[in-house]
C-alpha atoms as a PDB file:
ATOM      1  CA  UNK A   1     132.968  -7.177 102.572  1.00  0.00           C
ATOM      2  CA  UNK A   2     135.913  -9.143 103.180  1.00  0.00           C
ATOM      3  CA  UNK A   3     138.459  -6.311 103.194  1.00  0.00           C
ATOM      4  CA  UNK A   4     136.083  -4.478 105.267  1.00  0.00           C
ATOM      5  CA  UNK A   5     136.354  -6.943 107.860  1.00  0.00           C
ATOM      6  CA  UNK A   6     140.192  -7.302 107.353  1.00  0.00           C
ATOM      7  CA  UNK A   7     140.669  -3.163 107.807  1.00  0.00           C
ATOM      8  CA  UNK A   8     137.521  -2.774 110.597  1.00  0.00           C
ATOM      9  CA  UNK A   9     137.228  -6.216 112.013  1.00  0.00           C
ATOM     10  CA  UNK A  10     133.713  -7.751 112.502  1.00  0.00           C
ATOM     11  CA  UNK A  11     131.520  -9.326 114.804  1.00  0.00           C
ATOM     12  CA  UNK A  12     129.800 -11.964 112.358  1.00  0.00           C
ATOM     13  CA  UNK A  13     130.230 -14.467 110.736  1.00  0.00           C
ATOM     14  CA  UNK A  14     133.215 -15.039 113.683  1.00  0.00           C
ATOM     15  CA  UNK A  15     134.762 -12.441 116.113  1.00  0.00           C
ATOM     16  CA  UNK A  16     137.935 -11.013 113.845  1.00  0.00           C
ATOM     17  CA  UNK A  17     140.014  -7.616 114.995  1.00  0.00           C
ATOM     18  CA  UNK A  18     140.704  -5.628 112.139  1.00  0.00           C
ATOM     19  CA  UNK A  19     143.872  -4.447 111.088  1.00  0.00           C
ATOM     20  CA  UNK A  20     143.312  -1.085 112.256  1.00  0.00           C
ATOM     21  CA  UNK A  21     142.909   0.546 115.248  1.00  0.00           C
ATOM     22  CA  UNK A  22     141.294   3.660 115.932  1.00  0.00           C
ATOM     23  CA  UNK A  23     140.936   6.021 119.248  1.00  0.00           C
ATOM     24  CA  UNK A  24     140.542   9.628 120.379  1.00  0.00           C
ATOM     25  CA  UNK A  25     142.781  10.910 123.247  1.00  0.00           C
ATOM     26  CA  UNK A  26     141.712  14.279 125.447  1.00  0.00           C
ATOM     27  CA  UNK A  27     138.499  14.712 123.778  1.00  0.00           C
ATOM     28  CA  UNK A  28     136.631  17.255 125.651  1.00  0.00           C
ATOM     29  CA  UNK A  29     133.583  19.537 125.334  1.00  0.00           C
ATOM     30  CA  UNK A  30     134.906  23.178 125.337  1.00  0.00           C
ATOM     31  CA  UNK A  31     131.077  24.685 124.990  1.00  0.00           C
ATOM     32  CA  UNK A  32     127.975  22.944 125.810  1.00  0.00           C
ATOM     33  CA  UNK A  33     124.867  22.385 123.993  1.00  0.00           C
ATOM     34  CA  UNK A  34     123.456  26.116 123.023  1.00  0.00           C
ATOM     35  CA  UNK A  35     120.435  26.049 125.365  1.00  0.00           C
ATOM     36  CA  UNK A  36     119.154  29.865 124.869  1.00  0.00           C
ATOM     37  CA  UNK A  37     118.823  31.827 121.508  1.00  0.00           C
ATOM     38  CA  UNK A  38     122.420  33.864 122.462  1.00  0.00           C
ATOM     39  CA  UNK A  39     124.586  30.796 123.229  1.00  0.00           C
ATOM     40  CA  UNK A  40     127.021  29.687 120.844  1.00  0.00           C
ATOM     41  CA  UNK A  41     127.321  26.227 119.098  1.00  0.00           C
ATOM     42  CA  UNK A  42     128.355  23.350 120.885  1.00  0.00           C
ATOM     43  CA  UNK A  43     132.350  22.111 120.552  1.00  0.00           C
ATOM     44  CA  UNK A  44     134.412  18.671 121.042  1.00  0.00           C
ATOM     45  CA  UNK A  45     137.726  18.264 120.140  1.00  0.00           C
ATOM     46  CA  UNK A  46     140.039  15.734 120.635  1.00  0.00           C
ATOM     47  CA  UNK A  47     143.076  14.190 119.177  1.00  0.00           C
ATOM     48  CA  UNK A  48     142.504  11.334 116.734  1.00  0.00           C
ATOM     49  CA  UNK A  49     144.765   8.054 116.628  1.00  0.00           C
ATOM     50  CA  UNK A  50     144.866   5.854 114.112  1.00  0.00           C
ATOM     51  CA  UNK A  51     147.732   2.746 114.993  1.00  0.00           C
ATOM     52  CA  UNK A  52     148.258  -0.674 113.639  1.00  0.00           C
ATOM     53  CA  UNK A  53     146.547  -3.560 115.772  1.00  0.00           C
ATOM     54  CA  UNK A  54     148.877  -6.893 116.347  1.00  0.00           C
ATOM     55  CA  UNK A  55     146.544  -8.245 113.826  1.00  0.00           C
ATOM     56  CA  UNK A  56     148.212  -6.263 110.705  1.00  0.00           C
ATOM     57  CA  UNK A  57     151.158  -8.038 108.887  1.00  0.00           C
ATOM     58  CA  UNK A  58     154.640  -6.340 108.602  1.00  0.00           C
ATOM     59  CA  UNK A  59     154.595  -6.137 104.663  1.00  0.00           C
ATOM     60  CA  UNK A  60     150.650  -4.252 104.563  1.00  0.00           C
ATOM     61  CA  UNK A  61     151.769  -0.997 107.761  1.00  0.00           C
ATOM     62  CA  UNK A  62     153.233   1.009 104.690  1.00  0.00           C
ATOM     63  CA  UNK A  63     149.789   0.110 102.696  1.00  0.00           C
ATOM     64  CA  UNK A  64     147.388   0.592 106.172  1.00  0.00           C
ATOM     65  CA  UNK A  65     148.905   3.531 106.925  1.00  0.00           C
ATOM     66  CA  UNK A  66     148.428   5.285 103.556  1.00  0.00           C
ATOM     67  CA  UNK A  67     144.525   3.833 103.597  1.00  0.00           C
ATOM     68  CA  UNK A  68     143.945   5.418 107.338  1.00  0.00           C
ATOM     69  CA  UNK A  69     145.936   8.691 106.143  1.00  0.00           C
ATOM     70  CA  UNK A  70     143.511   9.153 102.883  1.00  0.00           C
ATOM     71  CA  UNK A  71     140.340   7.753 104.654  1.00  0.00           C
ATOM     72  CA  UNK A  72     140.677  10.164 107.799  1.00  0.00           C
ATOM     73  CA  UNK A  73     141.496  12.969 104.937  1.00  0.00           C
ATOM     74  CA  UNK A  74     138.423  12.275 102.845  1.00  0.00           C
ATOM     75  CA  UNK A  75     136.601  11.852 105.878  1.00  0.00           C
ATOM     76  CA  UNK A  76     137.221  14.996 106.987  1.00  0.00           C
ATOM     77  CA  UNK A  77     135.348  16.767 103.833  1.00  0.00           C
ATOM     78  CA  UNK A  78     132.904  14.631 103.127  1.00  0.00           C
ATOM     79  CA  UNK A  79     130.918  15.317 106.280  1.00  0.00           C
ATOM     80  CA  UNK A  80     130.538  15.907 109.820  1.00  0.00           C
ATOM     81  CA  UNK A  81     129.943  13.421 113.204  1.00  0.00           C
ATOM     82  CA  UNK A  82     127.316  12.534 115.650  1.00  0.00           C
ATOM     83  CA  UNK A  83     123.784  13.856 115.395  1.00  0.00           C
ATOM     84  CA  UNK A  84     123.621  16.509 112.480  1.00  0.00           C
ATOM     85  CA  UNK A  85     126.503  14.768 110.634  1.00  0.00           C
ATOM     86  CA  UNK A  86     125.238  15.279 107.320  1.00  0.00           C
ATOM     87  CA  UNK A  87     124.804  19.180 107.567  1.00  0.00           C
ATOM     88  CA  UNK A  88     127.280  21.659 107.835  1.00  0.00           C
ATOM     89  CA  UNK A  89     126.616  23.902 111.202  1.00  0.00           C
ATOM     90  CA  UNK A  90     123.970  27.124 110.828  1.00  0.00           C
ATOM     91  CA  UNK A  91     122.334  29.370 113.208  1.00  0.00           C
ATOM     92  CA  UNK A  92     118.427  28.854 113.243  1.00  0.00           C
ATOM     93  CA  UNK A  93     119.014  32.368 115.830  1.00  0.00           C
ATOM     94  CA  UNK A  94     117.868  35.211 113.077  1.00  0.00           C
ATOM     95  CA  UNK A  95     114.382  33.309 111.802  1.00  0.00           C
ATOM     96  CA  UNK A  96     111.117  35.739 111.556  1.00  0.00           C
ATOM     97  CA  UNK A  97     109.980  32.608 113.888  1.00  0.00           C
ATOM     98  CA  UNK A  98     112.737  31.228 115.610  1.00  0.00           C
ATOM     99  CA  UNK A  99     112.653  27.997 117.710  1.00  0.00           C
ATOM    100  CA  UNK A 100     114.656  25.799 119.261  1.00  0.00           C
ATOM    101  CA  UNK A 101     117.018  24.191 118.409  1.00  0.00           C
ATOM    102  CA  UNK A 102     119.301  27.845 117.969  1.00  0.00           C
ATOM    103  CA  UNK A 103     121.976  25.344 115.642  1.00  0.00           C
ATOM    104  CA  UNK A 104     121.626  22.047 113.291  1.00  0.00           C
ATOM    105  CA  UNK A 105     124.476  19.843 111.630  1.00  0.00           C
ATOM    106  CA  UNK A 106     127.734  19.517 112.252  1.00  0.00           C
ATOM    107  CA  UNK A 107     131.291  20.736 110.715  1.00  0.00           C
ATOM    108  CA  UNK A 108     135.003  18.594 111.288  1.00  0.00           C
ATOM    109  CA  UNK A 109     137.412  20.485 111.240  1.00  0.00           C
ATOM    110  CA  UNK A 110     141.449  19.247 111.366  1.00  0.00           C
ATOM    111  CA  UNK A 111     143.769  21.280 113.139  1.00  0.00           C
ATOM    112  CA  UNK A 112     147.179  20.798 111.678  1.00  0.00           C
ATOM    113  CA  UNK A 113     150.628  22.093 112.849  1.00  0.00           C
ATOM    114  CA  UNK A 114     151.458  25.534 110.500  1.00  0.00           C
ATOM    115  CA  UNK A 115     155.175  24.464 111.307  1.00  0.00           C
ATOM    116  CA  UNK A 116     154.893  21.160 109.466  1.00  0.00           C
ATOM    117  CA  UNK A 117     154.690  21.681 105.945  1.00  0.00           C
ATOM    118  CA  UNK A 118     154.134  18.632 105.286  1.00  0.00           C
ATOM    119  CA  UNK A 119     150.821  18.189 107.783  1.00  0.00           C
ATOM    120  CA  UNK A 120     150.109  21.742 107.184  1.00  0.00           C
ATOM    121  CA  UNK A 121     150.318  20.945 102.614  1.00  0.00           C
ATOM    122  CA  UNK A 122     148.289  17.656 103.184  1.00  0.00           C
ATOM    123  CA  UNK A 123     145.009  19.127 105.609  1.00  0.00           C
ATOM    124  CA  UNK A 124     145.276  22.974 104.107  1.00  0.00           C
ATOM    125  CA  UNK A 125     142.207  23.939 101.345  1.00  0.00           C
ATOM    126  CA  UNK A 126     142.732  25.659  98.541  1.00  0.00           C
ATOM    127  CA  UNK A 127     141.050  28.510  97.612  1.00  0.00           C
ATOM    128  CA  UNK A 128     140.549  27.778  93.804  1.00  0.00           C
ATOM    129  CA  UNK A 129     137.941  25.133  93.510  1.00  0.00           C
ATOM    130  CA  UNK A 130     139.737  23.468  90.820  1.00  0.00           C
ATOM    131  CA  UNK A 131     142.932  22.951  92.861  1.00  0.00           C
ATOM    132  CA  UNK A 132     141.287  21.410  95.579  1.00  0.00           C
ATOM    133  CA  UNK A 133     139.222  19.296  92.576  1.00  0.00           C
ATOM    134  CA  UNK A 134     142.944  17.718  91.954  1.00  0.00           C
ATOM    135  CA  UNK A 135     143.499  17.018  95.324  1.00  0.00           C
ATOM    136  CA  UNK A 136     140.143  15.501  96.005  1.00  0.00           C
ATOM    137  CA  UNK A 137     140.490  12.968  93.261  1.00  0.00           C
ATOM    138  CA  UNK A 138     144.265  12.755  94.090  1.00  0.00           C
ATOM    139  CA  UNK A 139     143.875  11.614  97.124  1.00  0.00           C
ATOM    140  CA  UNK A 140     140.388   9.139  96.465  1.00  0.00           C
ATOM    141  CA  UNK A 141     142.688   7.187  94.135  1.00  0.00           C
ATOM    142  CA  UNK A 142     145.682   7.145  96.657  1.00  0.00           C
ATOM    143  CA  UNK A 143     142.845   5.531  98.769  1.00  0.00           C
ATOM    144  CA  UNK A 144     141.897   3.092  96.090  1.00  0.00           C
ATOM    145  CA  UNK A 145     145.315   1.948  95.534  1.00  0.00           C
ATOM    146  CA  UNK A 146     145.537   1.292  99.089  1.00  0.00           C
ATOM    147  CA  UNK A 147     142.213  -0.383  99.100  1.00  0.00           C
ATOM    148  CA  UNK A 148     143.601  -2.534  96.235  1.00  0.00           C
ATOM    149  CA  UNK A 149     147.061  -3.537  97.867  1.00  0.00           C
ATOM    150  CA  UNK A 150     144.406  -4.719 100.747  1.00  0.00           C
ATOM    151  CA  UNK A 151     141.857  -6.318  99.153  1.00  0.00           C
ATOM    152  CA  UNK A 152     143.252  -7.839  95.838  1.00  0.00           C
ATOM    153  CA  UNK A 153     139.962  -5.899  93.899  1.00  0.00           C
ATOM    154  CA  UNK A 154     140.660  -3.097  91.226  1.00  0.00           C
ATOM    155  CA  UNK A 155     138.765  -0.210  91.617  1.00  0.00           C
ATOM    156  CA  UNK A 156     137.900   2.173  89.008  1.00  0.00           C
ATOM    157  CA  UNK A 157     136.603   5.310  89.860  1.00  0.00           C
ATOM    158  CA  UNK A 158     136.078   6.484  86.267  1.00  0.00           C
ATOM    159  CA  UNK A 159     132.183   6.655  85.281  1.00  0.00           C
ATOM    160  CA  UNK A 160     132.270   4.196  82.484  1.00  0.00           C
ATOM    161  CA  UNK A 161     133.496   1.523  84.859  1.00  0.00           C
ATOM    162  CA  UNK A 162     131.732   1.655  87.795  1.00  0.00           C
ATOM    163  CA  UNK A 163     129.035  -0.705  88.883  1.00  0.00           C
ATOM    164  CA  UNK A 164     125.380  -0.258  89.986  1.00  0.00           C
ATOM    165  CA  UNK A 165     124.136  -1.164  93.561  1.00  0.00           C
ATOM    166  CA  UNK A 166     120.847  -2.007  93.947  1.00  0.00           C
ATOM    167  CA  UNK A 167     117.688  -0.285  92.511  1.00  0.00           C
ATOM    168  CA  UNK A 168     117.353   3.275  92.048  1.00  0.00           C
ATOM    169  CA  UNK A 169     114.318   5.248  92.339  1.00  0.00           C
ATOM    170  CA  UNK A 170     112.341   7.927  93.875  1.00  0.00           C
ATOM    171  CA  UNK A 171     112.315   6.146  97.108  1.00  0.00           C
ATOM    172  CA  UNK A 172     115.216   3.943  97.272  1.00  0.00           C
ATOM    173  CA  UNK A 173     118.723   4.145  97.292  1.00  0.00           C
ATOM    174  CA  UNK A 174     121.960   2.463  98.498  1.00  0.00           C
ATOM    175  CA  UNK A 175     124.612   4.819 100.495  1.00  0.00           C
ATOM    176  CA  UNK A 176     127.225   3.144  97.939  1.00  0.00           C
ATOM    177  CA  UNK A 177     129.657   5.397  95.774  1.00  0.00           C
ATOM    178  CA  UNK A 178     128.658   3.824  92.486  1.00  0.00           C
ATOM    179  CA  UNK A 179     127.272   4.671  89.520  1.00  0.00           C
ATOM    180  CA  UNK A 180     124.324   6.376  90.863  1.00  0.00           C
ATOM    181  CA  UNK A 181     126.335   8.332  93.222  1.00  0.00           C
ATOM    182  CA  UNK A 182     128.247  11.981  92.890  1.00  0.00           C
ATOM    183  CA  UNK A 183     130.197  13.979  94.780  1.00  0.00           C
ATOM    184  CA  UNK A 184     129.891  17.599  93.471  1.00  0.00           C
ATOM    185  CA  UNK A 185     132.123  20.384  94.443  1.00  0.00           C
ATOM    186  CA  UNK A 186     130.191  24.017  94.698  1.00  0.00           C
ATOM    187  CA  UNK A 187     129.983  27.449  95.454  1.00  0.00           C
ATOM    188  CA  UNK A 188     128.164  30.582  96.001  1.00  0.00           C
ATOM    189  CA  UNK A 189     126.773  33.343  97.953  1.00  0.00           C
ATOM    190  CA  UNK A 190     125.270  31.752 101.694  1.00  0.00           C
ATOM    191  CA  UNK A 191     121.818  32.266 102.069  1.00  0.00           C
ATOM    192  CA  UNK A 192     119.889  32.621 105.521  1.00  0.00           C
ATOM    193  CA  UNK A 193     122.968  31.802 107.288  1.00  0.00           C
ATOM    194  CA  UNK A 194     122.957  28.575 105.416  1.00  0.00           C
ATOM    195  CA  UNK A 195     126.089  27.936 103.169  1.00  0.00           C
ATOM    196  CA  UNK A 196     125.117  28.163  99.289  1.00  0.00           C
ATOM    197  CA  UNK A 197     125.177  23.978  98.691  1.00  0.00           C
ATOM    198  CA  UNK A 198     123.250  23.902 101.583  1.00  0.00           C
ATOM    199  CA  UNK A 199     120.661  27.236 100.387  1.00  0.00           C
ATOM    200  CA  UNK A 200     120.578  25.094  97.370  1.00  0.00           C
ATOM    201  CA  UNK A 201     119.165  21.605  98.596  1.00  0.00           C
ATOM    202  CA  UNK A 202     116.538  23.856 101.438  1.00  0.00           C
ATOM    203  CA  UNK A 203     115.667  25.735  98.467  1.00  0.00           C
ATOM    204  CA  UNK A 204     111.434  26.362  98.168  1.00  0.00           C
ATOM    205  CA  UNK A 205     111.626  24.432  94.740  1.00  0.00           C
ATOM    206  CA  UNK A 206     112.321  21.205  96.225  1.00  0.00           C
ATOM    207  CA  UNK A 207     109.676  21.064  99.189  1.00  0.00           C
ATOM    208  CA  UNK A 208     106.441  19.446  99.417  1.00  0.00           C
ATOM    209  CA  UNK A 209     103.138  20.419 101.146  1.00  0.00           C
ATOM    210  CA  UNK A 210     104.135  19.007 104.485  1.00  0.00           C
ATOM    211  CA  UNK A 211     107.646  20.280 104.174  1.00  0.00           C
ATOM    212  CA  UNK A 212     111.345  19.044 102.842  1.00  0.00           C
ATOM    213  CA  UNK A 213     110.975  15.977 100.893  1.00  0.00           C
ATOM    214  CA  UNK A 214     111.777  12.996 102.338  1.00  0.00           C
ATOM    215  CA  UNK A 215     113.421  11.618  99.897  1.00  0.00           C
ATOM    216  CA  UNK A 216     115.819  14.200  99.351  1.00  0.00           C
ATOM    217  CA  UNK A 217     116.039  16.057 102.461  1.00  0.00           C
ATOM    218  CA  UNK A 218     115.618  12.468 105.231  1.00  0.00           C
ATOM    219  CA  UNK A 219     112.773  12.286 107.579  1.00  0.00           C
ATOM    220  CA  UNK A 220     112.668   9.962 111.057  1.00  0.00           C
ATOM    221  CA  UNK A 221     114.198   6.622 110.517  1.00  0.00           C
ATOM    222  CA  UNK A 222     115.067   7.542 106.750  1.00  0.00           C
ATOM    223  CA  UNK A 223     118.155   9.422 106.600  1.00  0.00           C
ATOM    224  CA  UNK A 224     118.681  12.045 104.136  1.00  0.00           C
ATOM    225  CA  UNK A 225     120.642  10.842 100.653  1.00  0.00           C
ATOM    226  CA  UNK A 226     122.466  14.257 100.450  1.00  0.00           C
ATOM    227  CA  UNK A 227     125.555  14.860 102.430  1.00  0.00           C
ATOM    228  CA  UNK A 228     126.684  18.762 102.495  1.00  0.00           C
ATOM    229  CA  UNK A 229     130.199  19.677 103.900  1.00  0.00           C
ATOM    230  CA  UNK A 230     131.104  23.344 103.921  1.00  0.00           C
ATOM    231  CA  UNK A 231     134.673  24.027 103.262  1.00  0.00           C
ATOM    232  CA  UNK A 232     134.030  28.091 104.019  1.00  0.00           C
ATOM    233  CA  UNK A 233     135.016  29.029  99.788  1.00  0.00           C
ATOM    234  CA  UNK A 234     133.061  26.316  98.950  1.00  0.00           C
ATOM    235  CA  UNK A 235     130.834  22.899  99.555  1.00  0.00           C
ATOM    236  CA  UNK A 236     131.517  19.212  98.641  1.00  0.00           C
ATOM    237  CA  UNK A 237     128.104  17.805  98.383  1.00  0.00           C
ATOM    238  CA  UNK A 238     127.842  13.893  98.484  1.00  0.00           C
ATOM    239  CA  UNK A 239     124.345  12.227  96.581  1.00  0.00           C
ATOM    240  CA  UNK A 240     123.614   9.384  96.627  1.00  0.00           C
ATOM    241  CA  UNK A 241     120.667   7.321  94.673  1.00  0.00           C
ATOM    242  CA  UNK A 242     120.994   9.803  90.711  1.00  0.00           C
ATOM    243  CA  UNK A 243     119.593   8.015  88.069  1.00  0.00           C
ATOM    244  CA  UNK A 244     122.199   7.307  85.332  1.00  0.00           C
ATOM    245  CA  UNK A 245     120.116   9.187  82.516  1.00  0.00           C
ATOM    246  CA  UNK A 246     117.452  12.071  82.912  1.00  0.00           C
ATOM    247  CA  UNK A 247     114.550   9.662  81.924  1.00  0.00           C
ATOM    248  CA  UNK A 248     112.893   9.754  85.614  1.00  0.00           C
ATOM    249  CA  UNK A 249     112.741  14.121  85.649  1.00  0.00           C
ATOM    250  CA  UNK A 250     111.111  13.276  89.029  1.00  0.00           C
ATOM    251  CA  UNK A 251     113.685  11.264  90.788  1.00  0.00           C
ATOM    252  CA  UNK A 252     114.340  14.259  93.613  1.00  0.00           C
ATOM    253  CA  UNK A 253     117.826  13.772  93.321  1.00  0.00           C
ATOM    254  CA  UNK A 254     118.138  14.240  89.943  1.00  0.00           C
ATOM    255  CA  UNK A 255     116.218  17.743  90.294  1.00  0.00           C
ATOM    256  CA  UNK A 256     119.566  18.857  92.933  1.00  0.00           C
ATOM    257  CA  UNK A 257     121.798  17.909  91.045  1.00  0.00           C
ATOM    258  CA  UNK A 258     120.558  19.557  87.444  1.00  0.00           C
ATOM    259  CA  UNK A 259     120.256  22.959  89.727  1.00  0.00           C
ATOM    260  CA  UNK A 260     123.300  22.735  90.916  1.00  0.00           C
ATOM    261  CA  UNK A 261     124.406  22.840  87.167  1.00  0.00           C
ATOM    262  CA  UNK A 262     121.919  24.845  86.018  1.00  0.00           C
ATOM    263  CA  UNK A 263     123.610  27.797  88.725  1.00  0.00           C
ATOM    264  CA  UNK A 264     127.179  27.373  86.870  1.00  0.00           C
ATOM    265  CA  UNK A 265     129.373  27.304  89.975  1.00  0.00           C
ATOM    266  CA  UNK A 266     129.492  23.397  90.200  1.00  0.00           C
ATOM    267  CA  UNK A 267     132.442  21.131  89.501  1.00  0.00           C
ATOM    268  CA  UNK A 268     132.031  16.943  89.052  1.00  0.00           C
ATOM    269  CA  UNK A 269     134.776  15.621  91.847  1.00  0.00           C
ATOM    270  CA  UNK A 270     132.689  11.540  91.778  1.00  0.00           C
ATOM    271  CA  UNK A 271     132.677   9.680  89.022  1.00  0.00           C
ATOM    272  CA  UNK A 272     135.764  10.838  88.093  1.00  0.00           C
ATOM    273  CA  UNK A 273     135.536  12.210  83.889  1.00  0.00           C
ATOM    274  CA  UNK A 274     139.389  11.193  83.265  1.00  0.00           C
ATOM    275  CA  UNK A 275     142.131   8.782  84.776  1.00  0.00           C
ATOM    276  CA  UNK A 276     143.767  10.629  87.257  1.00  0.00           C
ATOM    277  CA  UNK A 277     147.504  10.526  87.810  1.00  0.00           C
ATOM    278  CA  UNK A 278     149.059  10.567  91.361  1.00  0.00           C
ATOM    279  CA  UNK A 279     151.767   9.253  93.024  1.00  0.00           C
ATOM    280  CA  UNK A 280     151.290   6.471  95.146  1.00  0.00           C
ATOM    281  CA  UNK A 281     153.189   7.495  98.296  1.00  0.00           C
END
């Protein structure tokens, strides 16, 4: 919590401006909020600035700067903003029934410069999932190094080290990435315009009488513990609140993420299996 309020700043238990500063220039809507069946999806887009505040300490910019540059990067594919954040964007337009509203969720998207290799290298996707596996964890433990040089705390992102949060069962979770947490990497065919992780976690098997299951899916004033990012070739999938060991088969989120394996095309990225090498620049 400390290093939290160092990077962030904080209100309580005192006023305190974090080291880091944080601000969008020229944001604009270019499309506004589809309103008829044939509109398109809304658009925002903006440039985002991340700077040093007067707060930060000569000797930590290098360290700040590679946090922010790995945060906004993992940010950026882990989910989306503002209301829908958790989904990736789909049409609702092409249901036997269709209703308003015509889209749900939300996709980020960075826009880097194709003439600077190095921007372009750092935001570009690979195609193979198992390349863009390496650079996932690559750049969570640049992250944690960072986090470390902040905050004085080792972090170990392998499974055998990492520590529980709170009590896990079919109704309660923390939104920690801990032990009961993973971040799964997927693919497939889409499914009723819905992008396959996304197919996957609407999928008949996993809803109740009265619809999606609260406890896997969210309901009002209970957000959902699944987020879904689609990354076009694929989907990074974020769960939080998995039992450690298959001993509660009805723990919702347990039932995701053994279908996910169960379909083959799934790939652990959270708790990382091995130590992962990377440089720390």
């Amino acid at each position: 919590m400390e290093t939290k309020r160092k990077i962030f700043g904080a209100i309580q238990p005192h006023p305190q401006h974090g080291y880091l500063q944080v601000r969008v220039l020229n944001g604009q809507v270019t499309q506004p909020e589809a309103q008829g069946k044939s509109d398109l999806y809304g658009e925002e887009q903006g440039t985002l600035v991340l700077d040093y505040s007067p707060e930060v300490p000569d000797d930590q910019k290098g360290t700040l700067a590679n946090l922010a540059k790995h945060l906004a990067w993992l940010m950026f594919h882990l989910g989306g903003i503002g209301q829908g954040a958790r989904r990736p964007c789909y049409s609702r337009q092409e249901r036997p029934n269709p209703r308003p509203p015509w889209w749900r969720g939300s996709d980020l998207i960075p826009m880097s410069n194709p003439e600077n290799k190095d921007e372009h290298d750092f935001w570009e996707h690979p195609e193979d999932p198992k390349e863009f596996k390496q650079k996932f964890q690559e750049y969570l433990q640049k992250f944690y190094t960072a986090l470390y040089d902040l905050g004085n705390r080792t972090i170990n992102p392998t499974e055998p080290s990492l520590l529980s949060v709170g009590t896990v069962n079919t109704d309660q979770w923390e939104e920690v990435a801990d032990k009961n947490c993973r971040i799964i990497l997927c693919w497939g065919s889409p499914e009723n315009r819905k992008s396959y992780g996304l197919a996957c976690l609407h999928h008949n098997q996993f809803k109740q009488r009265n619809g999606y299951d609260k406890n896997l899916c969210g309901s009002t004033g209970k957000p959902s513990p699944v987020w879904v990012a689609n990354l076009d070739d694929y989907q990074v999938i974020t769960i939080f609140g998995v039992p450690e060991s298959q001993d509660n088969p009805d723990n919702p989120r347990l039932k995701f993420v053994n279908k996910l394996k169960k379909e083959g095309q799934y790939n652990l990225l959270f708790p990382f299996t091995k130590k992962v090498k990377s440089n720390p620049s």
